[in-house]
N, C-alpha and C. Protein backbone atom coordinates (compact mmCIF):
# COMPACT_ATOMS: atom_id res chain seq x y z
N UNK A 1 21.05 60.24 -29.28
CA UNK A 1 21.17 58.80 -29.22
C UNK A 1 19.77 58.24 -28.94
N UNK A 2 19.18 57.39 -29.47
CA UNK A 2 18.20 56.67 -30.06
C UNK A 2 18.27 55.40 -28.92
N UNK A 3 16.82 54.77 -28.63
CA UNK A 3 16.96 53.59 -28.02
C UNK A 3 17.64 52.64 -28.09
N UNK A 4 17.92 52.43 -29.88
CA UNK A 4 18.37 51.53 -30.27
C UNK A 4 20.37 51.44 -29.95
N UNK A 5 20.55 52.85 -29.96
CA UNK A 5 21.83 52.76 -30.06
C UNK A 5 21.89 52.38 -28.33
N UNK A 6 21.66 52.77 -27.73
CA UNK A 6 21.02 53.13 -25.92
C UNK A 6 21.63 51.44 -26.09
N UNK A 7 20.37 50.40 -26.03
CA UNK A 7 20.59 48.96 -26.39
C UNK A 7 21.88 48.54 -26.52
N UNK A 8 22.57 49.17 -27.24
CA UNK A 8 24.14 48.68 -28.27
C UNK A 8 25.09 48.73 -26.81
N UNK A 9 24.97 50.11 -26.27
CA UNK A 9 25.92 50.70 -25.12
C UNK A 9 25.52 50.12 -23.63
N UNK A 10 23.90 49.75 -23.21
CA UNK A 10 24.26 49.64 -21.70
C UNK A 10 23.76 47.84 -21.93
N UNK A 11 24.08 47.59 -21.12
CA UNK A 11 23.88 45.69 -20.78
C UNK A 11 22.12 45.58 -20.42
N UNK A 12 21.65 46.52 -19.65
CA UNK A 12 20.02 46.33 -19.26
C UNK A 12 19.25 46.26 -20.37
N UNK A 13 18.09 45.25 -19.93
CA UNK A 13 17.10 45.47 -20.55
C UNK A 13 15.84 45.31 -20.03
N UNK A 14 14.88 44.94 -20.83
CA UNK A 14 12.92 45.33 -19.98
C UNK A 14 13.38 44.34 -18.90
N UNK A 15 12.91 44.68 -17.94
CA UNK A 15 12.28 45.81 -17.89
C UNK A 15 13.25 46.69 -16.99
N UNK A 16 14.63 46.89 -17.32
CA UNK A 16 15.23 47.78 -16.32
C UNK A 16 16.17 48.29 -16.95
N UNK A 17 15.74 48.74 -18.52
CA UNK A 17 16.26 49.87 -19.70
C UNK A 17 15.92 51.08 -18.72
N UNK A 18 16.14 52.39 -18.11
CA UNK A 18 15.49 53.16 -17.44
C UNK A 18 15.82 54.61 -18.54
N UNK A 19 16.70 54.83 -19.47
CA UNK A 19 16.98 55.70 -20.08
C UNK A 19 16.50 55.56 -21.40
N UNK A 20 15.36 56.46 -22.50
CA UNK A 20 14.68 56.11 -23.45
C UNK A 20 15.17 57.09 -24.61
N UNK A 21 16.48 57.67 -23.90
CA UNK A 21 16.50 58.35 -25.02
C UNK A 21 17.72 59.70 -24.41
N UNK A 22 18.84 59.74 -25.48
CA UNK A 22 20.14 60.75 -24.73
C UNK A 22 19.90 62.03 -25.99
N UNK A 23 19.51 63.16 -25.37
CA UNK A 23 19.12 64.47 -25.72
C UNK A 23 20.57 65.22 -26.27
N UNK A 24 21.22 65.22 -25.45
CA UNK A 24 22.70 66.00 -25.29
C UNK A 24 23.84 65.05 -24.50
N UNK A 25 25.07 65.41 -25.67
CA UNK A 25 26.42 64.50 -24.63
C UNK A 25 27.41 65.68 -25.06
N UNK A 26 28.35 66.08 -23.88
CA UNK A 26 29.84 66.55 -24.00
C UNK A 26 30.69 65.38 -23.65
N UNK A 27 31.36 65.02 -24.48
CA UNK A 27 32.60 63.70 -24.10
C UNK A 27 33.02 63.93 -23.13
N UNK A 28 32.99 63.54 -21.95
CA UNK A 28 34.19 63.36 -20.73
C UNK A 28 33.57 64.47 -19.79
N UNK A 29 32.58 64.82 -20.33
CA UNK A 29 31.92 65.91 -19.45
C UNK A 29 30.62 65.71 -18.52
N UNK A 30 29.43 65.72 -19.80
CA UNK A 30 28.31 66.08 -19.59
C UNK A 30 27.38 64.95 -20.26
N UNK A 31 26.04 64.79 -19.53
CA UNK A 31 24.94 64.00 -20.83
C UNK A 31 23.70 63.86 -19.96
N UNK A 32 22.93 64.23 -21.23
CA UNK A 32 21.18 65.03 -20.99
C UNK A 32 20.92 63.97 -21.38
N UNK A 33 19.51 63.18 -20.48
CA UNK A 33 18.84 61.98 -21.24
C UNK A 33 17.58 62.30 -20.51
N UNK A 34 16.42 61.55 -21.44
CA UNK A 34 14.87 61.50 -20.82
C UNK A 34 14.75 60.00 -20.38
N UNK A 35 13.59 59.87 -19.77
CA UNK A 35 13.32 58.48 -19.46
C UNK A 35 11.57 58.94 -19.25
N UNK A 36 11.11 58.61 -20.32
CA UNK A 36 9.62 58.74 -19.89
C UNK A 36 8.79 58.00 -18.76
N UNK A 37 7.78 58.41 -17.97
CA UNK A 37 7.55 57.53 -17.09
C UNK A 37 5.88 57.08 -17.34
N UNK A 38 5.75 55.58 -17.68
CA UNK A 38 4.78 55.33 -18.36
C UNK A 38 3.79 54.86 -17.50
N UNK A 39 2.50 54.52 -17.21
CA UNK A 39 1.97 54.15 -16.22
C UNK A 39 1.91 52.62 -16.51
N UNK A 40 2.48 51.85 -17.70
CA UNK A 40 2.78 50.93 -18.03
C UNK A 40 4.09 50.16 -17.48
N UNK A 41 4.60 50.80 -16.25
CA UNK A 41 5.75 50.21 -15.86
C UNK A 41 5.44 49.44 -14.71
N UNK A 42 6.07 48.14 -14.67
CA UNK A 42 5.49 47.31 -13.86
C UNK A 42 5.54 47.56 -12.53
N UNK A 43 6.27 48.09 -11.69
CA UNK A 43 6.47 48.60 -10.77
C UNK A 43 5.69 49.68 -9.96
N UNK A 44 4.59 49.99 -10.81
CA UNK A 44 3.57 50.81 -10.48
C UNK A 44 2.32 50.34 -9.73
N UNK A 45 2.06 48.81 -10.25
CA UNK A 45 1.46 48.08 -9.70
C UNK A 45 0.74 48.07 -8.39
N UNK A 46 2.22 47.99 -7.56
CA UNK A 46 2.62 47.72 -6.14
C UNK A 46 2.93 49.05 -5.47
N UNK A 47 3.45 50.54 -6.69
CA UNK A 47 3.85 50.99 -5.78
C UNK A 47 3.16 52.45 -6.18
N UNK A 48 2.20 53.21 -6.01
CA UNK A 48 1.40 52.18 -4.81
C UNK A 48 0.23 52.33 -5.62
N UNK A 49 -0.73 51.33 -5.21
CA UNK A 49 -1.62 50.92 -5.64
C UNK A 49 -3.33 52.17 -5.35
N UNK A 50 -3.21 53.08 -6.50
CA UNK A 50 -4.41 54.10 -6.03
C UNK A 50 -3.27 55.39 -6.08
N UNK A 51 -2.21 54.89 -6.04
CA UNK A 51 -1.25 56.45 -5.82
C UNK A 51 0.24 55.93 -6.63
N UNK A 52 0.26 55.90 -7.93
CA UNK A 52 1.34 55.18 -8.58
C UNK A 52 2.68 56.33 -8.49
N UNK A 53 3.59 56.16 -7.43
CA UNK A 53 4.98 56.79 -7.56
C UNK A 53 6.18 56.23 -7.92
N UNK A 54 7.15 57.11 -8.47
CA UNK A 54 8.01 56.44 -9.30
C UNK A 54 9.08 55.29 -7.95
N UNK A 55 9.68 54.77 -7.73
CA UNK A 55 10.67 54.60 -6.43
C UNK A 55 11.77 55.36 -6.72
N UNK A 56 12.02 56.42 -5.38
CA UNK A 56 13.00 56.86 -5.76
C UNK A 56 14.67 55.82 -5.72
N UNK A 57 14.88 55.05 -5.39
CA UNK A 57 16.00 53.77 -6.05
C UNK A 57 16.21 53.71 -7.14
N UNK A 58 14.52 53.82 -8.39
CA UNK A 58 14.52 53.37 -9.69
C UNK A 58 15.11 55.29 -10.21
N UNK A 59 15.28 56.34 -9.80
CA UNK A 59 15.54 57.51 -10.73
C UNK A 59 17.11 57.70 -10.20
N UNK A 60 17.07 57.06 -9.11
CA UNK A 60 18.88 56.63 -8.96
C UNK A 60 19.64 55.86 -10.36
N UNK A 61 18.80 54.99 -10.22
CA UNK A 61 19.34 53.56 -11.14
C UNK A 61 18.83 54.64 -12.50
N UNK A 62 18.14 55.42 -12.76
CA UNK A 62 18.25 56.12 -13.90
C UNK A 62 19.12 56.95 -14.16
N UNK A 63 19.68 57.53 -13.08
CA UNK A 63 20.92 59.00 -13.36
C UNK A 63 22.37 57.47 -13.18
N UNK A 64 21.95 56.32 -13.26
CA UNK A 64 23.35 55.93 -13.17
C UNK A 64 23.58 54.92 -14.44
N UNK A 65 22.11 54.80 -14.99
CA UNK A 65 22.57 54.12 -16.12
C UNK A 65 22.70 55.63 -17.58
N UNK A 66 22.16 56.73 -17.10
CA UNK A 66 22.99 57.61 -17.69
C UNK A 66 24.07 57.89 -17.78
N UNK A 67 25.08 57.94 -16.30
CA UNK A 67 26.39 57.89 -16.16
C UNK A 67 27.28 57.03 -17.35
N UNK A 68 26.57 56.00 -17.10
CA UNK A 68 27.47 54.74 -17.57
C UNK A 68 27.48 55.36 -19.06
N UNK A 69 26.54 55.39 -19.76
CA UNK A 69 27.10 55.81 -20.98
C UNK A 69 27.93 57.16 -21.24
N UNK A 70 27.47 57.85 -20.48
CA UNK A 70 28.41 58.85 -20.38
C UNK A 70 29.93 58.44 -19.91
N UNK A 71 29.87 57.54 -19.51
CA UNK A 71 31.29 56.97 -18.74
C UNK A 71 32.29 56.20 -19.86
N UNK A 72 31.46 55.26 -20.65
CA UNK A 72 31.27 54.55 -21.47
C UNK A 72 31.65 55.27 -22.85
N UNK A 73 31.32 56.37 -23.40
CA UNK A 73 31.30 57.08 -24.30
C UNK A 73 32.59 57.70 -24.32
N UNK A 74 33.23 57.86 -22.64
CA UNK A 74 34.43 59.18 -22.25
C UNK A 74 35.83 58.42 -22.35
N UNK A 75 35.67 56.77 -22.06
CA UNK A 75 36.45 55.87 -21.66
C UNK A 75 36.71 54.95 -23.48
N UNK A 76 35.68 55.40 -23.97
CA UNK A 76 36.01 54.81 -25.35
C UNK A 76 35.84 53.41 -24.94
N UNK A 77 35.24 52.95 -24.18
CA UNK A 77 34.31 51.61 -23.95
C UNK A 77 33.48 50.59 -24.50
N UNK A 78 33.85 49.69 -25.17
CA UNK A 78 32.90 48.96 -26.24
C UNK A 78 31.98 47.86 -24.74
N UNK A 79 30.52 47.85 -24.79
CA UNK A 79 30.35 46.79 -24.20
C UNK A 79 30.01 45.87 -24.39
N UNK A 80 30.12 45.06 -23.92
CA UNK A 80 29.68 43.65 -24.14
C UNK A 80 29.09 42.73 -23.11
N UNK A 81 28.97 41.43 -23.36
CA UNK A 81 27.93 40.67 -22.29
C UNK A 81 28.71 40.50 -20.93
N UNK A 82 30.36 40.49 -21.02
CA UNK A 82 30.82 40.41 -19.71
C UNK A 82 31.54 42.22 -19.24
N UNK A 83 30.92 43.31 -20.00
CA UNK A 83 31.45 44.10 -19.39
C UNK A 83 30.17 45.17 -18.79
N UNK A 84 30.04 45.05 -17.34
CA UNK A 84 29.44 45.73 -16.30
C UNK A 84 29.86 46.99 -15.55
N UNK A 85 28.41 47.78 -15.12
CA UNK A 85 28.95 49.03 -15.06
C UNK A 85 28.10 48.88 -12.85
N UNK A 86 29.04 48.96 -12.25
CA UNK A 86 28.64 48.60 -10.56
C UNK A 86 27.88 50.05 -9.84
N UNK A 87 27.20 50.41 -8.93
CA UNK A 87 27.21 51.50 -8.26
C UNK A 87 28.39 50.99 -6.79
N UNK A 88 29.02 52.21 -6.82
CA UNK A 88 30.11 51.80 -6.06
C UNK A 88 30.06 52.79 -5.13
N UNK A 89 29.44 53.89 -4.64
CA UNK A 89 28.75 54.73 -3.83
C UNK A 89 27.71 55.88 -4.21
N UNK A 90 26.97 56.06 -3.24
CA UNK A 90 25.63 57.29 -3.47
C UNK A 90 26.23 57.98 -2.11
N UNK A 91 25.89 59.22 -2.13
CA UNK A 91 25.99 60.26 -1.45
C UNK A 91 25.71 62.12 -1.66
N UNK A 92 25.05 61.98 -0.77
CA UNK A 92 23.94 63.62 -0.79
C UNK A 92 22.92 63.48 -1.50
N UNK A 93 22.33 62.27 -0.99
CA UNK A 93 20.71 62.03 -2.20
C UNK A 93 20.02 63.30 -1.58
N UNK A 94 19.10 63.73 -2.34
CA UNK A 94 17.92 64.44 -1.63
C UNK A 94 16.79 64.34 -3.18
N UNK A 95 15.46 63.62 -2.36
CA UNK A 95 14.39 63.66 -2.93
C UNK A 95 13.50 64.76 -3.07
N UNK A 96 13.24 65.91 -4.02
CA UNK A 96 12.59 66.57 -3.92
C UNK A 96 11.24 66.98 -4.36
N UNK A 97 10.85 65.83 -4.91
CA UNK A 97 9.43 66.01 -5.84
C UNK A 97 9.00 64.52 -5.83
N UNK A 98 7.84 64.50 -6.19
CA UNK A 98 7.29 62.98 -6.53
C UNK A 98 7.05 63.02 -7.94
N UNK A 99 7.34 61.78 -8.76
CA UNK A 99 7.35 61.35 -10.17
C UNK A 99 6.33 60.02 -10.14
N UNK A 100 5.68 60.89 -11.25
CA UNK A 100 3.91 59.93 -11.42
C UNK A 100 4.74 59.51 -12.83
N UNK A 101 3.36 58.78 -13.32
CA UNK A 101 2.72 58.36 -14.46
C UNK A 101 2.58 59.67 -15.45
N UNK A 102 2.72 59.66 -16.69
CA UNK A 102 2.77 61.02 -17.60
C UNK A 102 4.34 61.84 -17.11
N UNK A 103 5.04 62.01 -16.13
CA UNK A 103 5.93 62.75 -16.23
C UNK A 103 7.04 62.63 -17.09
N UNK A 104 7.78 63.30 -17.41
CA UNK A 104 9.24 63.01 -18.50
C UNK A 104 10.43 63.83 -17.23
N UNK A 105 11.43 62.40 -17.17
CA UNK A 105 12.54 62.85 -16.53
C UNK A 105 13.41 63.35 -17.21
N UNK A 106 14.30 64.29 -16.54
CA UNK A 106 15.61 65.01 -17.37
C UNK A 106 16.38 64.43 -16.62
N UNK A 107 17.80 63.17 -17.33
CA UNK A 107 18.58 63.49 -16.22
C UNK A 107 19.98 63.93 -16.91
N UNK A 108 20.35 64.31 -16.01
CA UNK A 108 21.36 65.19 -16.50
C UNK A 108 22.44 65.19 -15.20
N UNK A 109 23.45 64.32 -15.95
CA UNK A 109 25.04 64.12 -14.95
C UNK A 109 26.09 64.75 -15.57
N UNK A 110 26.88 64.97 -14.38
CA UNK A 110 28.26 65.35 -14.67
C UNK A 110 29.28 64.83 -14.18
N UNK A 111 30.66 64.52 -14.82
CA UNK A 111 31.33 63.75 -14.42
C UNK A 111 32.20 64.72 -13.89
N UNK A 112 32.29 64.28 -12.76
CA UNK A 112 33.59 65.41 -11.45
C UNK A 112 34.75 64.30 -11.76
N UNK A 113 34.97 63.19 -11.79
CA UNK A 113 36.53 62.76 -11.36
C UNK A 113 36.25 61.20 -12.45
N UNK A 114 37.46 60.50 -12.59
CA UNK A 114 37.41 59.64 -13.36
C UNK A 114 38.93 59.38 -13.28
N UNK A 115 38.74 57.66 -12.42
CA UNK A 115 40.71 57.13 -12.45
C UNK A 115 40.36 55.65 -12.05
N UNK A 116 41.09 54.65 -12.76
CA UNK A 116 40.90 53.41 -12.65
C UNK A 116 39.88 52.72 -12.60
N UNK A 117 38.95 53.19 -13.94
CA UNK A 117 37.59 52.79 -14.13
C UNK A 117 36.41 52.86 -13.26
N UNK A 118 36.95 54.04 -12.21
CA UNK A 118 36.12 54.36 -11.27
C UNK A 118 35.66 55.93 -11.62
N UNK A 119 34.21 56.64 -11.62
CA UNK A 119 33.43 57.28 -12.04
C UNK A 119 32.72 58.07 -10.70
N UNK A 120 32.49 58.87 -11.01
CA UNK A 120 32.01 60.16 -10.01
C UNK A 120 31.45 61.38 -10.33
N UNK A 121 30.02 61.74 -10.28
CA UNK A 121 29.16 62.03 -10.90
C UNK A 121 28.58 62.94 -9.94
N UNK A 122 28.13 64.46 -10.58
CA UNK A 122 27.08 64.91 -10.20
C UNK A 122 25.75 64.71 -10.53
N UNK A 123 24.64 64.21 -10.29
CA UNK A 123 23.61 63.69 -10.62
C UNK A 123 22.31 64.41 -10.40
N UNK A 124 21.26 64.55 -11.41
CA UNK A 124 20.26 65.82 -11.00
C UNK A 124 18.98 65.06 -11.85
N UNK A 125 18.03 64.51 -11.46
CA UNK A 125 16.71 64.28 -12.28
C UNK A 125 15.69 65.14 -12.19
N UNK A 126 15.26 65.93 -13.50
CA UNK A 126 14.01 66.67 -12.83
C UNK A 126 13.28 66.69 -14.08
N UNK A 127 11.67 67.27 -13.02
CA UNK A 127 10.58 67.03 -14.30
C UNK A 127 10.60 68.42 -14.54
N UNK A 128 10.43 68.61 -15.62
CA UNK A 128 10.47 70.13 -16.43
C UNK A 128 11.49 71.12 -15.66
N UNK A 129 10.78 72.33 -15.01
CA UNK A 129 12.31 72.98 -14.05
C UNK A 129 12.30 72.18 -12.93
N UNK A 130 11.70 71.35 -12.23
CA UNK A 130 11.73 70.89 -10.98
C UNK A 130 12.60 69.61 -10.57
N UNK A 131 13.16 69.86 -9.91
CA UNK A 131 14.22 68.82 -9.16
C UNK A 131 13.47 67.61 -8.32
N UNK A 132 13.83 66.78 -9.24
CA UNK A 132 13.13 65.63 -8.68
C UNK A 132 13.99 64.76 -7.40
N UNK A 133 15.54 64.85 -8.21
CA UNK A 133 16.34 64.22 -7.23
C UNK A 133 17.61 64.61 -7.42
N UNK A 134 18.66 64.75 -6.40
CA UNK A 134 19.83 64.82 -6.96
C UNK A 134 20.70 64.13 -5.33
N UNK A 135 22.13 63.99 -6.14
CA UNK A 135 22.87 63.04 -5.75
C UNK A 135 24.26 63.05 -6.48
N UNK A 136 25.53 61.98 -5.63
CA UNK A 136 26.42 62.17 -6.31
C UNK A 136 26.34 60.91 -5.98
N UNK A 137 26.91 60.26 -7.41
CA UNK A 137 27.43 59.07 -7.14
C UNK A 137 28.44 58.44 -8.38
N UNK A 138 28.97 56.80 -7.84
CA UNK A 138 30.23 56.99 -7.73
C UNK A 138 29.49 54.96 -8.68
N UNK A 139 30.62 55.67 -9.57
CA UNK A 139 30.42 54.13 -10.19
C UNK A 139 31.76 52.99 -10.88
N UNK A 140 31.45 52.04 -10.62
CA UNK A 140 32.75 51.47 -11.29
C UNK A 140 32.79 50.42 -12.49
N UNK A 141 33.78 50.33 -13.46
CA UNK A 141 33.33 49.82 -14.96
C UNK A 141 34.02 48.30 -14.40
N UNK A 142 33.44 46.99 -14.81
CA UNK A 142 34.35 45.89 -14.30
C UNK A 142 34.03 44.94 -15.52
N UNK A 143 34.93 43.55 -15.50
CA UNK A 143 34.97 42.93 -16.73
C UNK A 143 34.72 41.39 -15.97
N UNK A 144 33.66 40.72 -16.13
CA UNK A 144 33.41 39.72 -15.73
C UNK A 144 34.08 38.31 -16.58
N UNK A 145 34.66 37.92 -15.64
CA UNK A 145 35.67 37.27 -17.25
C UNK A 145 35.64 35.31 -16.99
């Protein structure tokens, strides 16, 4: 899956597209995506200035706008401008690496449970073999109406 299709499926955009590209999907299962990390991202700016690191919040918000299409894809989900995807809990973060400028994230979730448009995810970002972050978290699909 291609940026463009990426676009079609999640509601974000610039600057808080965080997924550039889905490598591998198992329906209802599994899904491999990159998110390159450019030193062109605005957020680098500030953080930090002489030492540009990624925030780890923003590779959260990346393993969860992976979810969503994975969620999205499993649920047979069309979206649209009033349909939103919430974080509805995080739990067992652990940060294990720092993510610069030049790195390429893997993230790669798995869906453990799924009932009443509510989502639950094993979550793992890493640069090449290294574990950048992982986490479970818990998301919910809602219809703004």
């Amino acid at each position: 899956m291609d940026i463009h299709q990426i676009l079609k499926r999640l509601p974000h955009r610039y600057p808080f597209v965080l997924v550039d590209r889905v490598v591998e999907i198992e329906p209802g299962r599994r899904l491999l995506a990159l998110k390159n990390v450019s030193i062109n991202e605005p957020y680098f700016v500030g953080h930090f200035p002489g030492r540009p690191v990624m925030p780890g919040v923003l590779m959260l918000e990346a393993l969860a706008q992976a979810g969503a299409l994975l969620s999205f894809d499993t649920a047979g989900i069309v979206v649209d401008e009033r349909t939103l995807f919430y974080f509805a809990g995080i739990d067992n973060v652990r940060f294990k690496r720092v993510v610069e400028p030049g790195d390429q994230l893997l993230l790669d979730v798995t869906l453990l449970r799924q009932r009443q448009g509510l989502f639950r995810y094993a979550a793992q970002a890493r640069v090449g073999a290294e574990v950048a972050v992982e986490a479970e978290l818990m998301c919910v699909v809602r219809r703004d109406e």
